[in-house]
PDB file of N, CA and C in Angstrom:
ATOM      1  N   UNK A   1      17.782 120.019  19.634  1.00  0.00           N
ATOM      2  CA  UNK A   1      17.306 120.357  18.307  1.00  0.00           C
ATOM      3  C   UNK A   1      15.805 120.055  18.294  1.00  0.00           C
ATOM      4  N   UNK A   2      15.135 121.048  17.352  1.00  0.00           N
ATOM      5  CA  UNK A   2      13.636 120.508  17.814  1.00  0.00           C
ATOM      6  C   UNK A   2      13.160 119.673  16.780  1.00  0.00           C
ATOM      7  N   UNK A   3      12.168 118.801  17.606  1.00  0.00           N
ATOM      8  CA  UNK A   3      11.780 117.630  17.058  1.00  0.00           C
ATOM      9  C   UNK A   3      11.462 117.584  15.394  1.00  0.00           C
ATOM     10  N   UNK A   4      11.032 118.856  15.186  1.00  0.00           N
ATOM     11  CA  UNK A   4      10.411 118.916  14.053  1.00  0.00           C
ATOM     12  C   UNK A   4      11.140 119.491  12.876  1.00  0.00           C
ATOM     13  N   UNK A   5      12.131 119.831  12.972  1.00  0.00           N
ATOM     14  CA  UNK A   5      13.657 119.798  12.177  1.00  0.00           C
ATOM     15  C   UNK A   5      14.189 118.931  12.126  1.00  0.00           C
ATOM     16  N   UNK A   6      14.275 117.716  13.267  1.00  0.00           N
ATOM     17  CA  UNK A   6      15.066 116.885  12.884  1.00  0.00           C
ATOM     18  C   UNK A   6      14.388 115.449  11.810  1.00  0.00           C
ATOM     19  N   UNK A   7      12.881 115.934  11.949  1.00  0.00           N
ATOM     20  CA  UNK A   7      11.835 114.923  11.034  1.00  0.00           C
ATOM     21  C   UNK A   7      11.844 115.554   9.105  1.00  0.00           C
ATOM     22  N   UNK A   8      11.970 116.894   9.669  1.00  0.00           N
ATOM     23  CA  UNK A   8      11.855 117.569   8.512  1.00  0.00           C
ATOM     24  C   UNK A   8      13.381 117.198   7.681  1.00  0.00           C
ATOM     25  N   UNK A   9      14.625 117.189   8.506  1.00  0.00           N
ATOM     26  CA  UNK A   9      15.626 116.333   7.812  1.00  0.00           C
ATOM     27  C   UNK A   9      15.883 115.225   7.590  1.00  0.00           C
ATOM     28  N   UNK A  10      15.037 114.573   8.686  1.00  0.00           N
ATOM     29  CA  UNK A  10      15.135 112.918   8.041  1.00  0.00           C
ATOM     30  C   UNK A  10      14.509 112.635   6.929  1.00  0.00           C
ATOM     31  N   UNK A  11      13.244 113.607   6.478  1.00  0.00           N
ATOM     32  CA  UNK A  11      12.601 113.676   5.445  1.00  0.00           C
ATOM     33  C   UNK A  11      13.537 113.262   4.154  1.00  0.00           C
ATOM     34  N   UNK A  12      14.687 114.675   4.171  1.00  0.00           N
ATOM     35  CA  UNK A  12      15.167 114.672   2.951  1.00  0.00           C
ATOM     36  C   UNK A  12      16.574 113.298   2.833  1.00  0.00           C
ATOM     37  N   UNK A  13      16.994 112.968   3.882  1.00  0.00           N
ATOM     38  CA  UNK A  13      18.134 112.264   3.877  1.00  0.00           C
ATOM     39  C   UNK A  13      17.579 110.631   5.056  1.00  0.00           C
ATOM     40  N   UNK A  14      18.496 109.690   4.867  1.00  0.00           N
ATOM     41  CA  UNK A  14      18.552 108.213   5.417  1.00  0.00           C
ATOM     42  C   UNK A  14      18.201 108.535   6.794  1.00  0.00           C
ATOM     43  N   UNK A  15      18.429 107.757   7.873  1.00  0.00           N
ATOM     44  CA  UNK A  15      18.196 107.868   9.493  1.00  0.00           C
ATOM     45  C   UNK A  15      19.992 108.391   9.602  1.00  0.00           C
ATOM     46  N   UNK A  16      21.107 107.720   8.956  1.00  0.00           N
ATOM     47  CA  UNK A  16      22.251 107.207   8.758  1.00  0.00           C
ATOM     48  C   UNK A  16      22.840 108.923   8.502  1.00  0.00           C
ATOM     49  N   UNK A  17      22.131 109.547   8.000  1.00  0.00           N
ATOM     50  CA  UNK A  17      22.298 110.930   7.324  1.00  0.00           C
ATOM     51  C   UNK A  17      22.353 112.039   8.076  1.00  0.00           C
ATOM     52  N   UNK A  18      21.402 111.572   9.156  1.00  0.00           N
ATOM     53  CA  UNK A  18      20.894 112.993   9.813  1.00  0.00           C
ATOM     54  C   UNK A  18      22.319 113.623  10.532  1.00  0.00           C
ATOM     55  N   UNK A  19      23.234 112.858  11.222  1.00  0.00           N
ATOM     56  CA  UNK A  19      24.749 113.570  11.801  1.00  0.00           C
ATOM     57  C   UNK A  19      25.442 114.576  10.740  1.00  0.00           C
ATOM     58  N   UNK A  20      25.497 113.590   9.527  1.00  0.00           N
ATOM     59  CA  UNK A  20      26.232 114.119   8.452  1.00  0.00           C
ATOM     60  C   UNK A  20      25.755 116.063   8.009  1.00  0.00           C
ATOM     61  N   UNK A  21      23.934 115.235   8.110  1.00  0.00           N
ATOM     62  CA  UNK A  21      23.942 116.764   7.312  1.00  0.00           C
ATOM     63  C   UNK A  21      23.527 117.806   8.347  1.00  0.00           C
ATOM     64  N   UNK A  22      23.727 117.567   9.756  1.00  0.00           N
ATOM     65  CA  UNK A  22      23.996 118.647  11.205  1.00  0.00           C
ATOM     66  C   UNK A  22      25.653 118.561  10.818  1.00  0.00           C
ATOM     67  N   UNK A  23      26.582 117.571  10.858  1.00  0.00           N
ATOM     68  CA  UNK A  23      27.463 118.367  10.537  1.00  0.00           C
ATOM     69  C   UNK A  23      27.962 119.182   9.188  1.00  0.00           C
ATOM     70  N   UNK A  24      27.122 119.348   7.958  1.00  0.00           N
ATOM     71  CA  UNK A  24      27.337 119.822   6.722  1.00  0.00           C
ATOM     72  C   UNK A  24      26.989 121.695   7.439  1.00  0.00           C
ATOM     73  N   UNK A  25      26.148 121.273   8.190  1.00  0.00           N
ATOM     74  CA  UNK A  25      25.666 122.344   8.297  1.00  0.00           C
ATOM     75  C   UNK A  25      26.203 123.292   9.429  1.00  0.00           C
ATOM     76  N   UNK A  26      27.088 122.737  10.526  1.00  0.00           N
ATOM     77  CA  UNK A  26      27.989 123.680  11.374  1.00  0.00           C
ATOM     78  C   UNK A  26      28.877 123.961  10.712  1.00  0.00           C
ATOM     79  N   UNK A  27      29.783 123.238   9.390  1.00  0.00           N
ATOM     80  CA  UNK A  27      30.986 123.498   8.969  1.00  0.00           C
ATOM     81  C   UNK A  27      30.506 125.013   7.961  1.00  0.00           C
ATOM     82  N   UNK A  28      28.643 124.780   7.254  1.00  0.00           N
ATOM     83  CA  UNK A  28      29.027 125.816   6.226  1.00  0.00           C
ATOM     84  C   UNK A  28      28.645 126.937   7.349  1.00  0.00           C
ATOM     85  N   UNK A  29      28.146 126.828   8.338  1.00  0.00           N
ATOM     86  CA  UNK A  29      27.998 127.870   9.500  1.00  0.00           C
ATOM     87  C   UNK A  29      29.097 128.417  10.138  1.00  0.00           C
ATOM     88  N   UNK A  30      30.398 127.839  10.472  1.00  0.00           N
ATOM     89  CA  UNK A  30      31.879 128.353  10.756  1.00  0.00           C
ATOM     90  C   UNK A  30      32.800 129.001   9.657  1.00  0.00           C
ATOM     91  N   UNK A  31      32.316 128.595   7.877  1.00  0.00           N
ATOM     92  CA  UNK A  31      32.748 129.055   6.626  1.00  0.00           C
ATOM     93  C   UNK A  31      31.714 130.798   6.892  1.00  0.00           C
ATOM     94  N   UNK A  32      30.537 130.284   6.916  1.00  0.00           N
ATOM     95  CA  UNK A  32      29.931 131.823   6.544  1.00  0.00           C
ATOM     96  C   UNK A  32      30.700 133.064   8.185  1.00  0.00           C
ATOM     97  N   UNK A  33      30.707 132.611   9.082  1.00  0.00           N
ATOM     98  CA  UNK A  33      31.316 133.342  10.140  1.00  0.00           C
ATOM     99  C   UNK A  33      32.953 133.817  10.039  1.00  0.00           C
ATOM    100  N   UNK A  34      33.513 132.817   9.488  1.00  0.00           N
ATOM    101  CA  UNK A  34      34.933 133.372   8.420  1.00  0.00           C
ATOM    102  C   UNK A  34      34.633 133.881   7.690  1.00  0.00           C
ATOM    103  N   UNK A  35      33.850 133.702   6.781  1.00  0.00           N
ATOM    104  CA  UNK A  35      33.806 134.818   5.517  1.00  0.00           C
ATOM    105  C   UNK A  35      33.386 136.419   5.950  1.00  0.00           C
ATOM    106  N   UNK A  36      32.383 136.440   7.261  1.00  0.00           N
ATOM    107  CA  UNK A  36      32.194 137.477   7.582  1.00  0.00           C
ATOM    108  C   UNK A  36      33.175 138.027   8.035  1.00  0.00           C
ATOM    109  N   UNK A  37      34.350 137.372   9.482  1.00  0.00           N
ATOM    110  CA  UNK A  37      35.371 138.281  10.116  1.00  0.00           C
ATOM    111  C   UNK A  37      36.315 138.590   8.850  1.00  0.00           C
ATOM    112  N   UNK A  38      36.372 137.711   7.951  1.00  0.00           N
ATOM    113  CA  UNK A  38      37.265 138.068   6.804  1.00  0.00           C
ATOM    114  C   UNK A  38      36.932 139.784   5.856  1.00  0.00           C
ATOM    115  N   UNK A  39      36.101 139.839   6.202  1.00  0.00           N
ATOM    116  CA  UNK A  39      35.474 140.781   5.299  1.00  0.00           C
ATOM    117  C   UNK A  39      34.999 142.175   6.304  1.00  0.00           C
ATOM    118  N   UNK A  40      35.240 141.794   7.272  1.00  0.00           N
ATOM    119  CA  UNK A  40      35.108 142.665   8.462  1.00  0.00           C
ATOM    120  C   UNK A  40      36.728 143.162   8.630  1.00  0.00           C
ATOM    121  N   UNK A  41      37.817 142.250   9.000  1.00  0.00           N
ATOM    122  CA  UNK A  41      39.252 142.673   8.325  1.00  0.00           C
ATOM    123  C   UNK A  41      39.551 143.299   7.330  1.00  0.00           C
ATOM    124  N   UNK A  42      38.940 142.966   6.085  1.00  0.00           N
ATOM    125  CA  UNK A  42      39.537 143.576   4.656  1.00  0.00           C
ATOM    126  C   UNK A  42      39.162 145.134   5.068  1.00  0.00           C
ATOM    127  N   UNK A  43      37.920 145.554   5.518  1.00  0.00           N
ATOM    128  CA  UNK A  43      37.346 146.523   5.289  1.00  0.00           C
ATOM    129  C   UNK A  43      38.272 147.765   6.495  1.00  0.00           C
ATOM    130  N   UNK A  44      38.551 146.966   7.412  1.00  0.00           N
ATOM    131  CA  UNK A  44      39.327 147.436   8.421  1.00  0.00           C
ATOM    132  C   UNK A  44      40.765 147.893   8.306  1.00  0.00           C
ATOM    133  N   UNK A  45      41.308 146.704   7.535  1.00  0.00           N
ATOM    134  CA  UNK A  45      43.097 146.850   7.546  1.00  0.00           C
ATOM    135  C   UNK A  45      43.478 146.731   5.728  1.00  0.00           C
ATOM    136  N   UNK A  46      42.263 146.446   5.303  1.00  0.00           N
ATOM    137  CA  UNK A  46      42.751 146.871   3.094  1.00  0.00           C
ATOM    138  C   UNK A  46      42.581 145.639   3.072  1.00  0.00           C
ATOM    139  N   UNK A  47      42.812 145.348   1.385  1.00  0.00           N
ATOM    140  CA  UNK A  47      42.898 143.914   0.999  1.00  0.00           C
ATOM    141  C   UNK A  47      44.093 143.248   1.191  1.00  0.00           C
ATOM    142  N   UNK A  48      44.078 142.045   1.001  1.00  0.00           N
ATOM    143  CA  UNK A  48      45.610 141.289   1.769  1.00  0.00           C
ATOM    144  C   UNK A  48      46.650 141.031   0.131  1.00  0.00           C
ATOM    145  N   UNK A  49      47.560 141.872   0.219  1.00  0.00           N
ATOM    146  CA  UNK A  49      48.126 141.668  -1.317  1.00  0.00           C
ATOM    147  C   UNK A  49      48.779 140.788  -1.488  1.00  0.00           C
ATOM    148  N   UNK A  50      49.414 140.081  -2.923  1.00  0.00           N
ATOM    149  CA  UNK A  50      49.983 138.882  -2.976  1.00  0.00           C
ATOM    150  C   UNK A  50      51.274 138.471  -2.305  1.00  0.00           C
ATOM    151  N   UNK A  51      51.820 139.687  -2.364  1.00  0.00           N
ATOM    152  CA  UNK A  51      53.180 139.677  -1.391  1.00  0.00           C
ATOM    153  C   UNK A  51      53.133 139.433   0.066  1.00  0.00           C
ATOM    154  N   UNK A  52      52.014 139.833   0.735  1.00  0.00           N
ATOM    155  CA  UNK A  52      51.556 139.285   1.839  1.00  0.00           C
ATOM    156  C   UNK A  52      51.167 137.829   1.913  1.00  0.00           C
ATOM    157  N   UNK A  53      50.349 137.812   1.064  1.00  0.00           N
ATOM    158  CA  UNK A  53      49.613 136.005   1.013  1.00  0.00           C
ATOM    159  C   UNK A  53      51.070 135.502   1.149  1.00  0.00           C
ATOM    160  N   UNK A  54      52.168 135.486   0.274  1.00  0.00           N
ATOM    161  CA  UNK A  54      53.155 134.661   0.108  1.00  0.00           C
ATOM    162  C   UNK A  54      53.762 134.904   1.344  1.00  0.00           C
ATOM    163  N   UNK A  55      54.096 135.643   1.838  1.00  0.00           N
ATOM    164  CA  UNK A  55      55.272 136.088   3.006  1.00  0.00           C
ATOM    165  C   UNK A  55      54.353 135.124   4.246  1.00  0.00           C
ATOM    166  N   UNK A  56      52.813 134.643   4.122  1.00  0.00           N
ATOM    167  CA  UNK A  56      52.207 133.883   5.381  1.00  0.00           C
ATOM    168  C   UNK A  56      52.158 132.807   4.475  1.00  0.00           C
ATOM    169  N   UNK A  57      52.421 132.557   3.660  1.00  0.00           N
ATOM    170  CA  UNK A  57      52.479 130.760   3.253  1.00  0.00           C
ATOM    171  C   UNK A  57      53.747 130.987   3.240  1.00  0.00           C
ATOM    172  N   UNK A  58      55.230 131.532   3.468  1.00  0.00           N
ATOM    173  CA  UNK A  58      56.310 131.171   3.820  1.00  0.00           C
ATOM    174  C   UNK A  58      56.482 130.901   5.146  1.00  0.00           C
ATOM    175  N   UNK A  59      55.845 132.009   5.757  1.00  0.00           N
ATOM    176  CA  UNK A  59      55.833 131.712   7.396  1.00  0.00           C
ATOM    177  C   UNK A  59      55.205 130.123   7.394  1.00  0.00           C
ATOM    178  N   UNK A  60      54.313 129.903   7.459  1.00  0.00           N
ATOM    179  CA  UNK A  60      53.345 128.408   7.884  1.00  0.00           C
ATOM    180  C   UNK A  60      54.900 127.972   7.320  1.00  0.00           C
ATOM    181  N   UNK A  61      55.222 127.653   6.265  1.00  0.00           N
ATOM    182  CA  UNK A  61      56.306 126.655   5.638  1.00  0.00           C
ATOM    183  C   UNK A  61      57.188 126.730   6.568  1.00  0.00           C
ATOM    184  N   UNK A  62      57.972 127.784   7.129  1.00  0.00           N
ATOM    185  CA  UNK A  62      59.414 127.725   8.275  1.00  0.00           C
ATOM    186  C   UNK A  62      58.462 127.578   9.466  1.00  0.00           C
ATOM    187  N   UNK A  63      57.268 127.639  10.115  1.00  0.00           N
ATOM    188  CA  UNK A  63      57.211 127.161  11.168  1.00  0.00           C
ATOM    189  C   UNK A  63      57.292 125.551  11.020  1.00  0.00           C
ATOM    190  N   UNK A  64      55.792 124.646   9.960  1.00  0.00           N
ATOM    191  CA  UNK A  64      56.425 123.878  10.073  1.00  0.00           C
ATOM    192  C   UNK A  64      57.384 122.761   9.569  1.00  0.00           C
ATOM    193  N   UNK A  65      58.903 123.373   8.865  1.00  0.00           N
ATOM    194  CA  UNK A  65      60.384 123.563   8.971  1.00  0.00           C
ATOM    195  C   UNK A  65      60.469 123.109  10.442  1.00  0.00           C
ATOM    196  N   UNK A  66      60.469 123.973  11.233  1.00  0.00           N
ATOM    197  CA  UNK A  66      60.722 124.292  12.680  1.00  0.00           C
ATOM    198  C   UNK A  66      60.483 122.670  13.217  1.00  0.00           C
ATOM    199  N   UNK A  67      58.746 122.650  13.344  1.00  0.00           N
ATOM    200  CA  UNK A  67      58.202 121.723  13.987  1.00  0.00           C
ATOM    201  C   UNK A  67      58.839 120.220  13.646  1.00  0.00           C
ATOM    202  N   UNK A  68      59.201 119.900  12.360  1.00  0.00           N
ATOM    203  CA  UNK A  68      59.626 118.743  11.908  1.00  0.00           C
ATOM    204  C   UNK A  68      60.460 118.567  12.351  1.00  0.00           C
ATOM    205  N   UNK A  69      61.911 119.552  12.646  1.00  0.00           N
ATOM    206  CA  UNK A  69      63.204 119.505  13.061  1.00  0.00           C
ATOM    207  C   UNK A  69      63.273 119.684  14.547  1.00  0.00           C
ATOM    208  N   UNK A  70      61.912 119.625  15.385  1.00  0.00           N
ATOM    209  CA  UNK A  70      61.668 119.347  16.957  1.00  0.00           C
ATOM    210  C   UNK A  70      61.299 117.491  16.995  1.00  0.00           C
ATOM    211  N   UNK A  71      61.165 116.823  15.731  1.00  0.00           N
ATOM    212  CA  UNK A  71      60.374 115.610  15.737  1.00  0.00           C
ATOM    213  C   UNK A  71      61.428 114.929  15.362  1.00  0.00           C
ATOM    214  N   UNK A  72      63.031 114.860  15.282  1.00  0.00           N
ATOM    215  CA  UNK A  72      63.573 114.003  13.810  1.00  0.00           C
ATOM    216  C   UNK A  72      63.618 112.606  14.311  1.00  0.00           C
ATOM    217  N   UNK A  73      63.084 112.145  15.087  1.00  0.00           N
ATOM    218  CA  UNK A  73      63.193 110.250  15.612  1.00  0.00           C
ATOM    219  C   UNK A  73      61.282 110.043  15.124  1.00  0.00           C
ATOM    220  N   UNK A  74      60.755 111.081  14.937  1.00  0.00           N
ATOM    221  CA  UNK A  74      59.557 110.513  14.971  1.00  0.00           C
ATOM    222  C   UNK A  74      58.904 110.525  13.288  1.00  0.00           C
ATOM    223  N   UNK A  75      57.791 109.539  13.064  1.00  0.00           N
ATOM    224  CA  UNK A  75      57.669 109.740  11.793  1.00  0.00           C
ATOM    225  C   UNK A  75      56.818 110.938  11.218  1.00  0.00           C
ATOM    226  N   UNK A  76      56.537 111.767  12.047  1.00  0.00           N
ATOM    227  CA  UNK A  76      55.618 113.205  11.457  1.00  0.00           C
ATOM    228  C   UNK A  76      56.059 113.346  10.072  1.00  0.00           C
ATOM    229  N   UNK A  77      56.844 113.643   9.707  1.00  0.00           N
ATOM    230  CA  UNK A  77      57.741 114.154   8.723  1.00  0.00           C
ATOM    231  C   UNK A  77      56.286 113.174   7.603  1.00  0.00           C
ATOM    232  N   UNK A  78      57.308 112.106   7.661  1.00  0.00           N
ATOM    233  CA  UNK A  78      56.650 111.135   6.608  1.00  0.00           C
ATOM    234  C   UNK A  78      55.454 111.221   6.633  1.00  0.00           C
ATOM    235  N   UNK A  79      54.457 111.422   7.566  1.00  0.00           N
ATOM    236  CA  UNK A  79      53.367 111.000   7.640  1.00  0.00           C
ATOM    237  C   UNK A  79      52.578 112.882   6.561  1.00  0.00           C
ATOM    238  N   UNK A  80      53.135 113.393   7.580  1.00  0.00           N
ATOM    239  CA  UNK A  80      52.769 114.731   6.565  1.00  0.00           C
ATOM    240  C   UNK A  80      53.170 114.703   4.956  1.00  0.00           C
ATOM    241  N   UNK A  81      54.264 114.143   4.778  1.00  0.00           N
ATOM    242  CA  UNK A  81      54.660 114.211   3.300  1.00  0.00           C
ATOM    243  C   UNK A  81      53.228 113.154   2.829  1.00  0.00           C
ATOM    244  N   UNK A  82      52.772 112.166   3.382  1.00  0.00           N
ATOM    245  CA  UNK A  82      52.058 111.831   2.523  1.00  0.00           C
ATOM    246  C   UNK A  82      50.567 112.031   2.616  1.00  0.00           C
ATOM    247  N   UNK A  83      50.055 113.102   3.453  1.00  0.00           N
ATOM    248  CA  UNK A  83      49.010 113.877   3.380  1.00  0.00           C
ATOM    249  C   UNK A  83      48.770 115.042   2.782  1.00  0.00           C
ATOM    250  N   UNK A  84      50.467 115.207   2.097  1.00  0.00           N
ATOM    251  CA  UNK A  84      50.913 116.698   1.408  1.00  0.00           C
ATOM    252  C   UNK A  84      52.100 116.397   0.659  1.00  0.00           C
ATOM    253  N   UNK A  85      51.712 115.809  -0.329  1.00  0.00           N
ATOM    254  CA  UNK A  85      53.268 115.140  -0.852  1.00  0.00           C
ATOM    255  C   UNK A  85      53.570 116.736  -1.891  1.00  0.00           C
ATOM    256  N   UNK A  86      54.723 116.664  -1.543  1.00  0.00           N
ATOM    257  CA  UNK A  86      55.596 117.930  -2.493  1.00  0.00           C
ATOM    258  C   UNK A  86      55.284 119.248  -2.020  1.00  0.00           C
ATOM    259  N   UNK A  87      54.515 119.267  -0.478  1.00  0.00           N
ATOM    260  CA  UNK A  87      54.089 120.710   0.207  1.00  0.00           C
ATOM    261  C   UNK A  87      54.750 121.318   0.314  1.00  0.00           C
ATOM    262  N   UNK A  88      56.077 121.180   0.819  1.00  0.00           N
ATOM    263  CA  UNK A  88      56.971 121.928   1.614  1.00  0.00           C
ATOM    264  C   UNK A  88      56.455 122.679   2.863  1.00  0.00           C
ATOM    265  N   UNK A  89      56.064 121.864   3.422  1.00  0.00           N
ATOM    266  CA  UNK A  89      55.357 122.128   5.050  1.00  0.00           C
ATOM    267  C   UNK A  89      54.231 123.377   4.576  1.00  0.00           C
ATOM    268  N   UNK A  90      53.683 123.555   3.500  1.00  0.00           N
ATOM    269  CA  UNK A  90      52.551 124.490   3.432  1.00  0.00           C
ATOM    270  C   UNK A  90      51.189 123.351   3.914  1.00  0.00           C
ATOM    271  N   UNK A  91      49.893 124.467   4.810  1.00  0.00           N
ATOM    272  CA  UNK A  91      48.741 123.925   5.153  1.00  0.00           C
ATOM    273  C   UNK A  91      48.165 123.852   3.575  1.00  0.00           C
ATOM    274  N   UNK A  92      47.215 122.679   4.077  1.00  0.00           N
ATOM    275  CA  UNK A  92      46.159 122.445   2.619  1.00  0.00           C
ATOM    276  C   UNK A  92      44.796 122.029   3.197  1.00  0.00           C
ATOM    277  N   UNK A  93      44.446 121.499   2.259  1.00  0.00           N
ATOM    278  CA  UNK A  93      42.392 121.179   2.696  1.00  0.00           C
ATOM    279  C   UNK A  93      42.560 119.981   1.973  1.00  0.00           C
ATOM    280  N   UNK A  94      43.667 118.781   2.239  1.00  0.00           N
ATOM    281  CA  UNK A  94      43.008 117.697   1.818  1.00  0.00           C
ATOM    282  C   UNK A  94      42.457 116.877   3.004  1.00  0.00           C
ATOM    283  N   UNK A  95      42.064 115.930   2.192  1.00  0.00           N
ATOM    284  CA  UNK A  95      41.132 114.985   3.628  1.00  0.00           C
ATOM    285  C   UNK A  95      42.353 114.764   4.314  1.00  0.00           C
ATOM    286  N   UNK A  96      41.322 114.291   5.860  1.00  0.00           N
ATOM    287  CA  UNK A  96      42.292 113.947   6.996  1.00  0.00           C
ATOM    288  C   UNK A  96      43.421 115.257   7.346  1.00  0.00           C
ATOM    289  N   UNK A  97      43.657 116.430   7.047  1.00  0.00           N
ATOM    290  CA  UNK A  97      44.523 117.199   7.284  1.00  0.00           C
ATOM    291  C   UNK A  97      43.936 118.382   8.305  1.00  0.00           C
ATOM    292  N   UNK A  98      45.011 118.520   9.238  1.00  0.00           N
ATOM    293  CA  UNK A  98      44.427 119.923  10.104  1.00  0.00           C
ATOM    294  C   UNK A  98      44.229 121.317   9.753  1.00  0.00           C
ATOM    295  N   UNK A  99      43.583 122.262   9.460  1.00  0.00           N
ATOM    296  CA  UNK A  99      43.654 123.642   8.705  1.00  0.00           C
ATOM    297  C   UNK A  99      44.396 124.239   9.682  1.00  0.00           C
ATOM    298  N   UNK A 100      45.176 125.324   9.903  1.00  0.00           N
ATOM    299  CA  UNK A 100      45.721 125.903  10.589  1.00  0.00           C
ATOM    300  C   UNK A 100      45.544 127.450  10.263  1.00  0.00           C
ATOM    301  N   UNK A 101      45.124 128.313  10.937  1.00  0.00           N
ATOM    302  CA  UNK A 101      44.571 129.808  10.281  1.00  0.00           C
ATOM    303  C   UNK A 101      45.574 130.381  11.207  1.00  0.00           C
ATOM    304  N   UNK A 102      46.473 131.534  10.609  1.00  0.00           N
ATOM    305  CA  UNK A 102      47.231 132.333  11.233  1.00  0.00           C
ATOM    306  C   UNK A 102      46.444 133.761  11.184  1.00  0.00           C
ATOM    307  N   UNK A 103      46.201 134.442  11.998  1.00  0.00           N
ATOM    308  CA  UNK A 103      46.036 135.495  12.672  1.00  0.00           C
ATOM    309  C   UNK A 103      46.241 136.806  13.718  1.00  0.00           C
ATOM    310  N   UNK A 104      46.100 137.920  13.527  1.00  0.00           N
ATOM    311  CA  UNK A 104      46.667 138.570  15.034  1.00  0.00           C
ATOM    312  C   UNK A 104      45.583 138.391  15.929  1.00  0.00           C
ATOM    313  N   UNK A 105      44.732 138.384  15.569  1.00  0.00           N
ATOM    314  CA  UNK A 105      43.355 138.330  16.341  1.00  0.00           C
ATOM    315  C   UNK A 105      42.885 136.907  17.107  1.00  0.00           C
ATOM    316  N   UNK A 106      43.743 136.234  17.752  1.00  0.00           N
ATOM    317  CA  UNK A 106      43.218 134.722  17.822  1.00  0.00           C
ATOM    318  C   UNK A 106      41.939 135.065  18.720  1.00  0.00           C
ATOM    319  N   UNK A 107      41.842 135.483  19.908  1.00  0.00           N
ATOM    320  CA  UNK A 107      40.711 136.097  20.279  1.00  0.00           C
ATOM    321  C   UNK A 107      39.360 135.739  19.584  1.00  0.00           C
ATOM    322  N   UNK A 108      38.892 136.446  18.490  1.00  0.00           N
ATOM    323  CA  UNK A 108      37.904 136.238  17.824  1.00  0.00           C
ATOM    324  C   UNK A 108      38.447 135.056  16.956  1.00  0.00           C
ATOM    325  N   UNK A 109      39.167 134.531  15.906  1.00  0.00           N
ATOM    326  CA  UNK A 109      39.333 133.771  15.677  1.00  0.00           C
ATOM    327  C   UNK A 109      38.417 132.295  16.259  1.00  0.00           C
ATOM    328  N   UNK A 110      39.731 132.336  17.471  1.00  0.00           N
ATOM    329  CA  UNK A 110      38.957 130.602  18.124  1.00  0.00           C
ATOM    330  C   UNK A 110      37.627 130.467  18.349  1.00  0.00           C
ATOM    331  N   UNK A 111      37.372 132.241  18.778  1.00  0.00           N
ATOM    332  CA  UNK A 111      35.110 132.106  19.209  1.00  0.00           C
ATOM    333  C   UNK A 111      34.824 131.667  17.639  1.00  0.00           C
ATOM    334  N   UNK A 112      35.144 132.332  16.761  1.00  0.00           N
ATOM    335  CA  UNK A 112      34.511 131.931  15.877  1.00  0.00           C
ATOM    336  C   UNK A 112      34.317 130.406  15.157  1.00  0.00           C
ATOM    337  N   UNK A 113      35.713 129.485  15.368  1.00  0.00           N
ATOM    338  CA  UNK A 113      35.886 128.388  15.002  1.00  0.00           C
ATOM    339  C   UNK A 113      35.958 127.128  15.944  1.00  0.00           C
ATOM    340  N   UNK A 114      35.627 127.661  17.170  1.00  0.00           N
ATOM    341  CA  UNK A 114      35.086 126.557  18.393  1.00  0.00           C
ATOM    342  C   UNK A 114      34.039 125.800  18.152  1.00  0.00           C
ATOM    343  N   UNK A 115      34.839 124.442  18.519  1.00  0.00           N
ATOM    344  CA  UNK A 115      34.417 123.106  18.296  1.00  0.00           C
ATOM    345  C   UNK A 115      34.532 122.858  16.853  1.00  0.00           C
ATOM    346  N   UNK A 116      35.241 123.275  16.189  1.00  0.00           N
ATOM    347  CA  UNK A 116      36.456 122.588  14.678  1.00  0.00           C
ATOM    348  C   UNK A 116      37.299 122.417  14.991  1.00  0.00           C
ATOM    349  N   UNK A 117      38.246 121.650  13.984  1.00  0.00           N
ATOM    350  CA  UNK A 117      39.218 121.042  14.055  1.00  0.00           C
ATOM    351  C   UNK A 117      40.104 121.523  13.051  1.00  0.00           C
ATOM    352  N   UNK A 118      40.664 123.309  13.747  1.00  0.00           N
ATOM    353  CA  UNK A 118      41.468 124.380  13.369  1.00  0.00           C
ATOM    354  C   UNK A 118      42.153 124.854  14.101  1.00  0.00           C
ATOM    355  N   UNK A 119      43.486 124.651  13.646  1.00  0.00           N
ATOM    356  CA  UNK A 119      44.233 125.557  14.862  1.00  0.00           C
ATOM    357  C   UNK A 119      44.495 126.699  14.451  1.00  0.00           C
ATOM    358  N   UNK A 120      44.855 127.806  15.484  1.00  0.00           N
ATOM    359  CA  UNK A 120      44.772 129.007  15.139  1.00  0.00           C
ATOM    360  C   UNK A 120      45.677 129.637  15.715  1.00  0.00           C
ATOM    361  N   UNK A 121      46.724 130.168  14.877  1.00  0.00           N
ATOM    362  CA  UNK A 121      47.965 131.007  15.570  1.00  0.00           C
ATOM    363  C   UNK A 121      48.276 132.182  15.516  1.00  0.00           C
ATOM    364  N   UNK A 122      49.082 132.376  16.350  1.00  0.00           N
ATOM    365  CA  UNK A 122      49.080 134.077  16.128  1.00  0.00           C
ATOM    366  C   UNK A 122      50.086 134.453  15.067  1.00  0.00           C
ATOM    367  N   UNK A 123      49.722 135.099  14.317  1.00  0.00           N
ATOM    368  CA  UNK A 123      51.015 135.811  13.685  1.00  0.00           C
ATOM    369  C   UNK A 123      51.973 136.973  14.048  1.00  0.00           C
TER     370      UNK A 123
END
């Protein structure tokens, strides 16, 4: 990074700061690169209708259904219920939780979200 960006950010933030706001700034850099393939899809295959949205937040829910009932001696279960209490195995965006993006395209997908902490499946 060059020297003079990283003075120009210490400027605005602590010494303590400067990681934080390099990482504020790859995450809104992997958001704007989703928002683009997202919008590069819509334009390609239509908009995604509600009956769809639901039929892939049922899927995520029976996969992980699935995954829990590969774990039953282990505490996953619990530990997810209380990073997602009342989910019913649906993904969310609270802290500490993994995003999981389903896709046909993992291909572009993972280029796009390499080096996050997203998994990405195929649908």
């Amino acid at each position: 990074m060059p020297e003079e960006l990283v003075e120009s950010i210490k400027e605005r933030v602590d010494a303590r700061g400067v990681s934080g706001y390099v990482v504020a700034a790859a995450h809104q850099d992997a958001m704007g690169r989703l928002r683009e393939l997202a919008e590069r899809i819509e334009v390609e295959h239509g908009a995604v209708t509600d009956e769809e949205q639901q039929a892939a937040l049922d899927r995520v829910a029976a996969i992980d259904g699935w995954h829990d009932e590969q774990r039953p001696h282990s505490d996953w279960a619990q530990v997810r219920h209380r990073r997602h209490p009342g989910s019913r195995g649906r993904a969310g965006s609270r802290a500490g939780a993994q995003a999981t993006v389903f896709t046909s395209d993992t291909d572009d997908m993972n280029q796009l979200l390499a080096g996050h902490s997203v998994r990405v499946e195929k649908l």
